[in-house]
Protein backbone atom coordinates (compact mmCIF):
# COMPACT_ATOMS: atom_id res chain seq x y z
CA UNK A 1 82.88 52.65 168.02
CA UNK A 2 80.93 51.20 165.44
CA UNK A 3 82.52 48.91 162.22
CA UNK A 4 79.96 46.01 162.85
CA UNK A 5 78.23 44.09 159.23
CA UNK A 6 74.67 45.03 159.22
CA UNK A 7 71.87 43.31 157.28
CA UNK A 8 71.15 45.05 153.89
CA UNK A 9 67.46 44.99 153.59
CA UNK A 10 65.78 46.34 150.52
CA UNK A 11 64.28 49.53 152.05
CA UNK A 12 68.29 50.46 153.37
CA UNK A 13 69.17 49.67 149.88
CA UNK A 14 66.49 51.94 148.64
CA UNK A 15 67.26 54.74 150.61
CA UNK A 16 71.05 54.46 150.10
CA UNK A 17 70.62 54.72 146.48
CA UNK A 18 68.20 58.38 147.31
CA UNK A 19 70.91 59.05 149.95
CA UNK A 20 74.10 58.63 147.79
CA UNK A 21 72.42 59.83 144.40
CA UNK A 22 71.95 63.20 146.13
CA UNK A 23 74.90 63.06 147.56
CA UNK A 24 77.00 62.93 144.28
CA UNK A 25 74.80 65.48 142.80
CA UNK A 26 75.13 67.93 145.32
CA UNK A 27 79.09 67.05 145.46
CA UNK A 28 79.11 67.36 141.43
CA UNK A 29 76.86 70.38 141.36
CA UNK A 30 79.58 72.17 143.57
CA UNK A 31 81.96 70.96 141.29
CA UNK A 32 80.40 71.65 138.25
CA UNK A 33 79.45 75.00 139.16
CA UNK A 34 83.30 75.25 139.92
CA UNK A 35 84.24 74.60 136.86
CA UNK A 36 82.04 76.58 135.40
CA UNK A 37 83.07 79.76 137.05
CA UNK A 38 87.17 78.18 136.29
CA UNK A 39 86.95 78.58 133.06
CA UNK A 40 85.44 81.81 133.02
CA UNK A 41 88.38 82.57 135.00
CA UNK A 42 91.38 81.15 133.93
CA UNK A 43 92.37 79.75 131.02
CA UNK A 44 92.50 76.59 129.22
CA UNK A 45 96.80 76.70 129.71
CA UNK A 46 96.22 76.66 133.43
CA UNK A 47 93.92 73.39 133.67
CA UNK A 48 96.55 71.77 131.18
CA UNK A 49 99.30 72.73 133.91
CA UNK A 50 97.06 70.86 136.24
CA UNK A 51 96.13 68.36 134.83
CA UNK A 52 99.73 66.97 133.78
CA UNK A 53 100.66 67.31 137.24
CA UNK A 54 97.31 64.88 137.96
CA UNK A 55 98.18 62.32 135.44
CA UNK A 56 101.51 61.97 137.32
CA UNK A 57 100.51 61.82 140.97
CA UNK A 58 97.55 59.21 139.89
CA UNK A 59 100.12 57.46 138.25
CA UNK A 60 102.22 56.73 141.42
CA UNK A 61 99.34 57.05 143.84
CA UNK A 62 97.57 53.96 142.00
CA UNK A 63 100.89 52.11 141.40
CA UNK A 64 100.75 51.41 145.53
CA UNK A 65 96.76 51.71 145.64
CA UNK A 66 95.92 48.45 147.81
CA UNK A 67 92.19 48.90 147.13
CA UNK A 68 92.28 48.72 151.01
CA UNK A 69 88.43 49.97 151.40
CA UNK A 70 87.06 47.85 148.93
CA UNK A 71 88.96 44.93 150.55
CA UNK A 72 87.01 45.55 153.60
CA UNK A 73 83.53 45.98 151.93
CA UNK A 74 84.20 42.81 150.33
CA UNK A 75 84.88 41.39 153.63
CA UNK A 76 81.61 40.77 155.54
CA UNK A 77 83.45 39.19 158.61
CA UNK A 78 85.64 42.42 158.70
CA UNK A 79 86.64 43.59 162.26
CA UNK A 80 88.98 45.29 164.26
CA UNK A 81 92.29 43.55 163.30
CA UNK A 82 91.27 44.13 159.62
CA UNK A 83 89.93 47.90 159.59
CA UNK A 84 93.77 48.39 161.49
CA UNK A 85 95.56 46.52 159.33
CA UNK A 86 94.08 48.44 156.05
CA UNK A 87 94.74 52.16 157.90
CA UNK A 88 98.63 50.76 158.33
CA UNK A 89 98.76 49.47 154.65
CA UNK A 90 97.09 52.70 153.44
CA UNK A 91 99.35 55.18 155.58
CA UNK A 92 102.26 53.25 154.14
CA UNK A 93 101.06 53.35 150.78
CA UNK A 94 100.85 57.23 151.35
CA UNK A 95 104.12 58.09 152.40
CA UNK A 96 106.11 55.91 149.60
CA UNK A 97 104.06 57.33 146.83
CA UNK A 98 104.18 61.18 147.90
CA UNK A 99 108.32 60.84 147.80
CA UNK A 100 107.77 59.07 144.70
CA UNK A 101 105.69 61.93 143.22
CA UNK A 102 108.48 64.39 145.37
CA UNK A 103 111.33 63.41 143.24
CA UNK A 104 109.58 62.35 139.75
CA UNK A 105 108.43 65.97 139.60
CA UNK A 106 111.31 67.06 137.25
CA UNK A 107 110.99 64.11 135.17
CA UNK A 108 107.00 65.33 134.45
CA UNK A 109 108.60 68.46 133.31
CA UNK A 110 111.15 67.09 131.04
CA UNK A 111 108.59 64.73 129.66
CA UNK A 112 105.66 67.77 129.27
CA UNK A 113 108.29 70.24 128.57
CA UNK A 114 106.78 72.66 130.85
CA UNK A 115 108.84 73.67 134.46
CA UNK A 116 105.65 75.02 135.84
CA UNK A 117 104.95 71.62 136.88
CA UNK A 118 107.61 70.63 139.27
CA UNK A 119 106.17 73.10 142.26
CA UNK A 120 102.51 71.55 141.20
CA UNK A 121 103.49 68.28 141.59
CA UNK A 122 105.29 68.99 144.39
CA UNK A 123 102.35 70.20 146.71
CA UNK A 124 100.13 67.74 145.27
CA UNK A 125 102.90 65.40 146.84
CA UNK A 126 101.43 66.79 150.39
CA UNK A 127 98.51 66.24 149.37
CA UNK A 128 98.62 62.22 148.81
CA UNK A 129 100.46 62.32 152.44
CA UNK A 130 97.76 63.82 154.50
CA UNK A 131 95.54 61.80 152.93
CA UNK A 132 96.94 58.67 154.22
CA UNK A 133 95.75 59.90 157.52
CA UNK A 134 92.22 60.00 156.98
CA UNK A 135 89.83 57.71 159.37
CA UNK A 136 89.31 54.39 157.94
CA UNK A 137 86.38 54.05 160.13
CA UNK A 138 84.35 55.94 157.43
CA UNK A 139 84.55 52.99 155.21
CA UNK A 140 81.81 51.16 157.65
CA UNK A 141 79.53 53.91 155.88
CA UNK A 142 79.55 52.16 152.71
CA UNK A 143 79.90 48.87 154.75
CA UNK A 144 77.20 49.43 156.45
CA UNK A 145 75.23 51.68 154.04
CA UNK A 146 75.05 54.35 156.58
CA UNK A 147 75.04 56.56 153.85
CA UNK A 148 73.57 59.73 155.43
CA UNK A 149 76.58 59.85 157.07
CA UNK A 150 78.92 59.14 154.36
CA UNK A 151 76.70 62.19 152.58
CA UNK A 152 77.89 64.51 155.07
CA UNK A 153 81.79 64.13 155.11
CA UNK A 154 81.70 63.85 151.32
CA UNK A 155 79.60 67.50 150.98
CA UNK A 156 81.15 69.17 153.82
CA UNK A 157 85.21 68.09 152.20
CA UNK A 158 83.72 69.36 149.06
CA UNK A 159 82.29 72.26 150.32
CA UNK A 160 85.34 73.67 151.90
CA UNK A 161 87.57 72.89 148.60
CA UNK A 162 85.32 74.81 146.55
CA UNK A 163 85.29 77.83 149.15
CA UNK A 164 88.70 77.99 148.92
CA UNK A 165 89.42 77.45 145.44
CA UNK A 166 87.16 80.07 144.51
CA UNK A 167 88.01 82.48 146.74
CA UNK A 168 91.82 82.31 145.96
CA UNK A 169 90.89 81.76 141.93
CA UNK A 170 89.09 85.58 141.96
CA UNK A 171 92.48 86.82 143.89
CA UNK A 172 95.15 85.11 141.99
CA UNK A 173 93.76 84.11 138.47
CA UNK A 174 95.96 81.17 138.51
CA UNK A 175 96.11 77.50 138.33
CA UNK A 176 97.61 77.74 142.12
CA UNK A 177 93.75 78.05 142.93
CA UNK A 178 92.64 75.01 142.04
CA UNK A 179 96.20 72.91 143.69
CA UNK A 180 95.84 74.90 147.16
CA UNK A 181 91.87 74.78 146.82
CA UNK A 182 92.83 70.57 146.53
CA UNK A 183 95.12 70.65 149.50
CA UNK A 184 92.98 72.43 151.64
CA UNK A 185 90.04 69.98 150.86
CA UNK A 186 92.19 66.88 151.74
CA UNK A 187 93.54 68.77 154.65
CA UNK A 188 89.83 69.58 156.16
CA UNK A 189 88.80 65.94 154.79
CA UNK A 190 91.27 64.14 156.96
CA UNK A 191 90.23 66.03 159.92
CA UNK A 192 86.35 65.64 159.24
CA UNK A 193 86.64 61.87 159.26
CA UNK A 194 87.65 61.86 162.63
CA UNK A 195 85.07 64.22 163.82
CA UNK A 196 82.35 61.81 161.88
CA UNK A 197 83.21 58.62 163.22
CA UNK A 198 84.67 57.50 166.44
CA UNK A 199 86.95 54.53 165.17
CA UNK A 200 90.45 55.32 166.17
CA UNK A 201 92.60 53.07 163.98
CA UNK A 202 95.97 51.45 165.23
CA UNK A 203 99.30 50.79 163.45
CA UNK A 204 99.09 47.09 162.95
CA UNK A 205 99.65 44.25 160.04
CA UNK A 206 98.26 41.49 161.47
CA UNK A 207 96.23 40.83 158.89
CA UNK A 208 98.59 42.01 156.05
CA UNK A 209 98.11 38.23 154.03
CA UNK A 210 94.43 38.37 154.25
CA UNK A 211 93.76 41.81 152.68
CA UNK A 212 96.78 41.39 150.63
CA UNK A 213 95.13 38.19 148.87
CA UNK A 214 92.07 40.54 147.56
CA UNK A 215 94.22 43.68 147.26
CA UNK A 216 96.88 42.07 144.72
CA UNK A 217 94.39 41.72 141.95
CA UNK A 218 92.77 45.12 142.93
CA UNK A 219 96.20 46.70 142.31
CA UNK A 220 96.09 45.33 139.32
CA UNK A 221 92.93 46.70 138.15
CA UNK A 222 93.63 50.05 139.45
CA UNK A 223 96.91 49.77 137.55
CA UNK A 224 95.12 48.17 134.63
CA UNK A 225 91.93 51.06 134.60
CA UNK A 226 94.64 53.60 135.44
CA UNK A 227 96.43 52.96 131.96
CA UNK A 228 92.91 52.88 130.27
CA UNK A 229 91.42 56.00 131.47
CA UNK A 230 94.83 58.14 131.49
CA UNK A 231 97.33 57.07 128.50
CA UNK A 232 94.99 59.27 126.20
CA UNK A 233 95.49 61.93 128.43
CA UNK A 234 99.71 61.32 128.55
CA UNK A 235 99.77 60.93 124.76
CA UNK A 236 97.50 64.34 124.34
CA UNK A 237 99.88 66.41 126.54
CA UNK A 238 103.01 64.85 124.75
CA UNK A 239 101.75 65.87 121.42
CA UNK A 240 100.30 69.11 121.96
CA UNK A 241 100.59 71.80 124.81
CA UNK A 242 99.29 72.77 128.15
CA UNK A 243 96.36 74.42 126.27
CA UNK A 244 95.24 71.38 124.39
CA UNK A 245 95.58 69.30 127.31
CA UNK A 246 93.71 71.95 129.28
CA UNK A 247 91.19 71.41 126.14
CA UNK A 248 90.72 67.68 126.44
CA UNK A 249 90.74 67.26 130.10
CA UNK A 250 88.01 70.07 130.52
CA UNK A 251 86.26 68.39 127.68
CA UNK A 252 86.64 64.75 129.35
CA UNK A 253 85.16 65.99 132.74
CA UNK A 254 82.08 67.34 131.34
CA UNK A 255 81.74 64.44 128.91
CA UNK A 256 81.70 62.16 131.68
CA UNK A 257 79.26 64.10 133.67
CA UNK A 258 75.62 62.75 132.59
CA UNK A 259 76.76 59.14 133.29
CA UNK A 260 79.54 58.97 135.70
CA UNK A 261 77.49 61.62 138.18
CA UNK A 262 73.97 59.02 137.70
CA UNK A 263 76.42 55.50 137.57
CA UNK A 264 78.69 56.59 140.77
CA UNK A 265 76.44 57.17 143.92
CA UNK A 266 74.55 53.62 142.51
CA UNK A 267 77.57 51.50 142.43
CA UNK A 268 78.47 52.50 145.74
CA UNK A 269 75.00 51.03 146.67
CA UNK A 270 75.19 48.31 144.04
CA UNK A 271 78.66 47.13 145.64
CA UNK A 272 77.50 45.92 148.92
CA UNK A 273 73.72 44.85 148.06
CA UNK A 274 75.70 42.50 145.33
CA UNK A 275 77.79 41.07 148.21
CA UNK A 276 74.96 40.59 150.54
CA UNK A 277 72.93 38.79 147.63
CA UNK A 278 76.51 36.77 146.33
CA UNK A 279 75.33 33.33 147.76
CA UNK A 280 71.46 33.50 146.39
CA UNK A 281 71.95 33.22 142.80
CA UNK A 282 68.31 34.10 142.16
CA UNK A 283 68.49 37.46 143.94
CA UNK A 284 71.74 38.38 142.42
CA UNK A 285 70.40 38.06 139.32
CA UNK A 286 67.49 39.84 139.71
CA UNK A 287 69.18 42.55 141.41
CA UNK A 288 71.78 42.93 138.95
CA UNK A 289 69.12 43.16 136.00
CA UNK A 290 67.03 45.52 137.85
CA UNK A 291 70.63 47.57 138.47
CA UNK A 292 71.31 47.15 134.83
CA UNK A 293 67.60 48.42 133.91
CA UNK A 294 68.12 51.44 135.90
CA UNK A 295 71.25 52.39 134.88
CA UNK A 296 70.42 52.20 131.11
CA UNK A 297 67.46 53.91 131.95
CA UNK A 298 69.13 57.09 133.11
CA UNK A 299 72.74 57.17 131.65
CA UNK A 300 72.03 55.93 127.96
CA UNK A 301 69.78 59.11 127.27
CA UNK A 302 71.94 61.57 129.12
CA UNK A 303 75.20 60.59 127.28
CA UNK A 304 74.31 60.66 123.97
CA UNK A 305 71.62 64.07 124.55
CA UNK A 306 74.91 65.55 125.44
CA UNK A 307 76.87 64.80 122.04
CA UNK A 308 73.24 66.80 120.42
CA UNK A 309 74.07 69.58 122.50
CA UNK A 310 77.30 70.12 123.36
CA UNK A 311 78.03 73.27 120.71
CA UNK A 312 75.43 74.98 122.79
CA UNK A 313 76.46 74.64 126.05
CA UNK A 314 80.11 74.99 125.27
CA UNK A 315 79.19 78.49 124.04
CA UNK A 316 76.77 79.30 126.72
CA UNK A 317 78.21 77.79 129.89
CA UNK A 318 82.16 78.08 129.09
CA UNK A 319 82.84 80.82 126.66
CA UNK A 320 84.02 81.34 123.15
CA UNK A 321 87.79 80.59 124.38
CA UNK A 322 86.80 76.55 124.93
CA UNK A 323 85.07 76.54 121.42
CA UNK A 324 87.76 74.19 120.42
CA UNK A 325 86.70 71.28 123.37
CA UNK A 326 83.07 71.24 121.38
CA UNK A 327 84.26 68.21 118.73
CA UNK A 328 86.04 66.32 121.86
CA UNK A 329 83.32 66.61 123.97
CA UNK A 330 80.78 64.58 121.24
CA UNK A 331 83.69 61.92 120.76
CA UNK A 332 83.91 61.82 124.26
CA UNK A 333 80.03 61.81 125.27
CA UNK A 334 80.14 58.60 123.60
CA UNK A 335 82.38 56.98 125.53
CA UNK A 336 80.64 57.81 128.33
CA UNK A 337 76.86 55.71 126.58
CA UNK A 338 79.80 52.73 126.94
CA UNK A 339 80.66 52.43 129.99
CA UNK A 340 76.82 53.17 131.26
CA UNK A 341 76.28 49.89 130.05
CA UNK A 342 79.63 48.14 132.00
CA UNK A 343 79.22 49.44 135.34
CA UNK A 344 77.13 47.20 137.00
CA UNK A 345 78.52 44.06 135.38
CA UNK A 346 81.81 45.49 137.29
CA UNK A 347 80.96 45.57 140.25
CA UNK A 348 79.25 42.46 139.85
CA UNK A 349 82.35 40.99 139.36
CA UNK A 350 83.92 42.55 142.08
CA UNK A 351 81.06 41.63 144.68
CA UNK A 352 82.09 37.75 143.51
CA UNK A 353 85.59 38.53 144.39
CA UNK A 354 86.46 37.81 140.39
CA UNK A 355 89.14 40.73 140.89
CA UNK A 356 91.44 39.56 138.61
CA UNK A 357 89.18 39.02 135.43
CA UNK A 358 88.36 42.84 135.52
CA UNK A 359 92.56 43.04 135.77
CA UNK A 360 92.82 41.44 132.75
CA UNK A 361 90.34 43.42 130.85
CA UNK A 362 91.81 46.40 132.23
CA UNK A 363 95.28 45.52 130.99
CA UNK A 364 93.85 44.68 127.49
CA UNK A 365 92.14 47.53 126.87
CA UNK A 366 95.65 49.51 128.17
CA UNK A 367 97.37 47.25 125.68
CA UNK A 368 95.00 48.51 123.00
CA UNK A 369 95.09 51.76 123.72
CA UNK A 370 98.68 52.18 123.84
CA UNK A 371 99.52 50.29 120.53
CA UNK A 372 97.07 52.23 118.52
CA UNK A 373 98.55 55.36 119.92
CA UNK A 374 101.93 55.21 120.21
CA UNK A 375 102.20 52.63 116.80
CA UNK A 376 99.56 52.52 114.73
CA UNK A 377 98.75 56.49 114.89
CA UNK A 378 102.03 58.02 116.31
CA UNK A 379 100.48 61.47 114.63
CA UNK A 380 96.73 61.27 115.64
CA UNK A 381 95.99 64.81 117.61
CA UNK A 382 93.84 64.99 120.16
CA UNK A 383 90.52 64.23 118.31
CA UNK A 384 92.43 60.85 117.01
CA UNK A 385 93.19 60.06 120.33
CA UNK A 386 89.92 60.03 121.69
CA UNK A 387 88.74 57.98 118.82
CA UNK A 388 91.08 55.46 119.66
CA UNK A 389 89.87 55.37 123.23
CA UNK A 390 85.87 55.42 121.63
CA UNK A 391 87.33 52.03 119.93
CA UNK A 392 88.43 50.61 123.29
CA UNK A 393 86.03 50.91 125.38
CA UNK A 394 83.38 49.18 122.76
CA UNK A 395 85.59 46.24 122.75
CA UNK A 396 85.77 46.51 126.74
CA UNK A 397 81.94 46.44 126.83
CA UNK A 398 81.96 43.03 124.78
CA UNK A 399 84.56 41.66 126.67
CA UNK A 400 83.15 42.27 130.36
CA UNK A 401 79.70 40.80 129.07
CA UNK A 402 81.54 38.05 127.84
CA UNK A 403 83.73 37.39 131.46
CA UNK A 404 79.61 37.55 133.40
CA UNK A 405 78.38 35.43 131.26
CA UNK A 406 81.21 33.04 132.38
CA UNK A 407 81.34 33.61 136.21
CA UNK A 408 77.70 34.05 136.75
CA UNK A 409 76.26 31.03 134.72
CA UNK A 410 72.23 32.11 135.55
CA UNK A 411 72.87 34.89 133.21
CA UNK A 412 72.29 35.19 129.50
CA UNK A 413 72.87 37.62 126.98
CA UNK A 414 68.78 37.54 127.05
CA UNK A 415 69.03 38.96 130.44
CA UNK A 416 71.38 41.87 129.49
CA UNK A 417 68.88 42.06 125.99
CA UNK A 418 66.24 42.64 128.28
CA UNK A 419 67.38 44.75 130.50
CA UNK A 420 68.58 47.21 127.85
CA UNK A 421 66.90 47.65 124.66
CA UNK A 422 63.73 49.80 125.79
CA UNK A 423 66.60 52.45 127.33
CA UNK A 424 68.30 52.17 123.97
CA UNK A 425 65.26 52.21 121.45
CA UNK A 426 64.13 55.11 123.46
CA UNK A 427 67.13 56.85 123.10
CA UNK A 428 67.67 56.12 119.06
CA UNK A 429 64.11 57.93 119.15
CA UNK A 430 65.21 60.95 120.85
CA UNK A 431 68.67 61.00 119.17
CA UNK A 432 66.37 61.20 115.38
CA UNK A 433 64.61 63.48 116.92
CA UNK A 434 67.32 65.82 118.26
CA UNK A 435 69.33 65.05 114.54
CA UNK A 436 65.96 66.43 113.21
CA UNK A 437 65.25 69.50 115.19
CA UNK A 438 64.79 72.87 113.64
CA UNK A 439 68.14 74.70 114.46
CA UNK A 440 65.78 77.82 116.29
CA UNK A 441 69.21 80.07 115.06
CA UNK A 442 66.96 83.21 115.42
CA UNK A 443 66.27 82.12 119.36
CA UNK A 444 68.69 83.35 121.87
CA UNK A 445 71.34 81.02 122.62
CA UNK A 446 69.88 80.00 126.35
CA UNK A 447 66.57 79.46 124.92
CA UNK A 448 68.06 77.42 121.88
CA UNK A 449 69.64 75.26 124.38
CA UNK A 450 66.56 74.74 126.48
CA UNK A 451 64.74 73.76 123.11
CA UNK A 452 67.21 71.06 122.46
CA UNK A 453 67.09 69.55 125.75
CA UNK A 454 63.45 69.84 126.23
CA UNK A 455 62.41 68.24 122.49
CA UNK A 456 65.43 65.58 123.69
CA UNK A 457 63.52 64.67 127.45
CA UNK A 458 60.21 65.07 125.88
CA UNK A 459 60.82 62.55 123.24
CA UNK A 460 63.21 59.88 125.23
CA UNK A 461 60.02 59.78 127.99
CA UNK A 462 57.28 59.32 125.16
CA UNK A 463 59.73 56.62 123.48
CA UNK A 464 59.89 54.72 127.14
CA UNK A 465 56.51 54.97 128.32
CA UNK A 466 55.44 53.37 124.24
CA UNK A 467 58.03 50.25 124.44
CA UNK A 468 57.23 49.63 128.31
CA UNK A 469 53.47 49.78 127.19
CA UNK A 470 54.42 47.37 124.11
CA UNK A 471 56.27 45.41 126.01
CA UNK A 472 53.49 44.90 128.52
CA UNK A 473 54.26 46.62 131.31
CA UNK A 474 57.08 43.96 132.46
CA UNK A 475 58.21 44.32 135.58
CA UNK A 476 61.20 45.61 135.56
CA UNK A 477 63.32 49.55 135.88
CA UNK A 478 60.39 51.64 134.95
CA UNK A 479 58.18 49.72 137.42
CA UNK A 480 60.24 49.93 140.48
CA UNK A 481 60.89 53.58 139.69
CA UNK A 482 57.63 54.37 139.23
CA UNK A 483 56.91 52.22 142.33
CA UNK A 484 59.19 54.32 144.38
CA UNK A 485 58.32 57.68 142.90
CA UNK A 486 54.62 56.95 143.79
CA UNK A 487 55.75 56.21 147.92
């Protein structure tokens, strides 16, 4: 039984970034090509059904969310009393929000004006209970950075929901796929993590106070980043129907995709090589701007190449009934540039245990958010809305620079300067060019697409390779990439 604090060494940290950057691709290439063969399927009404039954269950579900894992990662000294302690808390946490989400099913429908949503809610309800179960010996895989193994019960969960959500999707043609498919993953998930690790975690709270000191601004946060990322989505399905909902959340998803499928597998790397480097100022900085570098690196040109393309691939990959998600899928693609550039100052901040100034920048940009929407622009449609959320999270990336800058006083805006503007002049390059390009209407729509993202790649690599040359050759992103592509 193994929960012990290991030494992060750079080659670990190396190979957990390989590790869980495969991992989330292979977990988002199943669940792209999901929703790929979804909306071929179904229709744009039955992801709106399911995703206002989502907004609600997150809702409660983060309203109790303890942040008990990343309580534990934070924790270096972490041990038996403590992993037992956060499985207790979590189970808890489980059972009050599932009869919360039980009886504020009718309520959803009332406030969506759709009944289909009670019995959605209501299974998803199960869902959030059996989850409570699940081993929390499998956080010691991030802990640790064991992450081979945290690749496995991640791919295997995900490989059984998709099984099962197709299979019962080409039967059914419903949204009934996708909520059983969901169940079923959670279901096998719970189970897996006992098969992968042989922790066997005990009701206890004896150290309730301690985690509850770094979970109360987590809570926060969640509850904070909660509000953020979903009041768009409330305000959408208030205003229009399951459809448009179906439109915008579909839209959001794939939106996200270029960033949040590069920025995710690295932050859970980034998390505990920032705590392990918290109390060597020099090393935290240097790993954070080489973090930084990366990111930008990857994410800046994949965001906004998707906001060039996105008529295309709507029409290719989803069909001419999601033609409609095309002008909230650029809006949204831009979003996603933003927060490229915020994610590793986060978890920065949350390697430093400085919990609660990401709470309050959470809880402003929810402020924001809601009093443009609800007061300043009661009528904005969906397009409006995600405007409104563009605004926000600009100011959010200001702010969080801002809140470093004042907890982590060996960084400078030079450093985040630095870091960034090759990734960014590159980019303006290959966004010119891609604003330039020759339409190719007479090509087949495939090849037009490839076109597009080929004279996109082409261009953003020629752009870095000339300002890393101009710049010298600094060491920095593109020199410890090309250092690892060459071993």
């Amino acid at each position: 039984m193994n929960i012990s604090n290991k030494p992060i060494e750079a080659v670990s940290a190396a190979r957990g970034a390989v590790l869980t950057i495969g991992m989330r691709w292979t977990d988002r290439l199943i669940g792209f090509v999901s929703t790929l063969i979804l909306a071929r399927l179904l229709l744009p009404d039955d992801f709106g059904i399911v995703a206002m039954a989502s907004i609600i269950v997150s809702l409660i579900d983060t309203l109790l969310d303890l942040g008990v894992g990343s309580a534990l990662v934070q924790d270096k000294a972490a041990g038996r009393d403590e992993f037992d302690t956060a499985w207790t808390l979590r189970l808890i946490q489980a059972a009050l929000a599932a009869g919360l989400i039980w009886m504020a099913a009718p309520f959803a429908a009332d406030y969506f004006r759709d009944p289909r949503v009670v019995d959605v809610i209501r299974v998803m309800a199960w869902s959030v209970l059996i989850g409570g179960f699940e081993n929390i010996g499998i956080v010691a895989f991030q802990k640790n950075m064991e992450f081979g193994r945290d690749f496995r019960f991640f791919f295997f969960r995900r490989l059984l929901g998709f099984l099962v959500t197709m299979t019962l999707a080409f039967w059914w043609r419903s949204y009934w796929a996708m909520v059983i498919g969901a169940l079923a993953a959670r279901c096998f998930g719970t189970l897996l993590s006992y098969r992968l690790h042989d922790y066997r975690p005990r009701l206890s709270l004896a150290r309730s106070g301690k985690i509850w000191s770094f979970s109360q601004w987590m809570l926060l946060c969640n509850l904070g980043n909660f509000g953020q990322q979903q009041t768009d989505k409330f305000l959408v399905g208030r205003r229009g129907d399951a459809s448009t909902l179906g439109m915008y959340t579909l839209a959001n998803e794939i939106a996200a995709m270029p960033t949040t499928e590069l920025l995710a597998p690295l932050g859970r790397v980034l998390f505990p090589l920032f705590v392990d480097a918290a109390h060597d100022p020099a090393r935290l900085k240097a790993t954070f701007r080489k973090a930084l570098g990366i990111q930008s690196l990857v994410a800046l040109p994949a965001g906004v190449g998707l906001y060039f393309v996105a008529g295309d691939a709507v029409r290719l990959l989803l069909g001419e009934q999601w033609l409609s998600a095309i002008p909230l899928m650029r809006i949204l693609s831009l979003i996603s540039v933003f927060t490229a550039l915020t994610h590793s100052s986060s978890y920065l901040l949350l390697a430093l245990g400085k919990v609660s100034a990401q709470a309050i920048l959470a809880w402003i940009q929810f402020a924001m958010l809601s009093i443009l929407g609800i007061f300043f622009f009661p009528e904005a449609d969906a397009g409006g809305i995600a405007l409104i959320r563009l605004a926000c999270t600009m100011f959010g990336l200001f702010f969080l620079i801002a809140l470093v800058l004042r907890h982590v006083p060996r960084l400078g805006i030079g450093d985040f300067i630095a870091s960034a503007w090759r990734p960014a002049g590159a980019t303006g390059l290959m966004a010119l060019a891609l604003a330039l390009l020759p339409a190719f209407e007479s090509l087949p729509l495939i090849f037009k697409l490839l076109a597009s993202i080929a004279t996109g790649a082409l261009t953003y690599a020629l752009g870095i390779l000339l300002l890393w040359r101009l710049s010298g050759c600094e060491k920095g992103a593109e020199s410890y990439l090309l250092e690892r592509f060459r071993r």
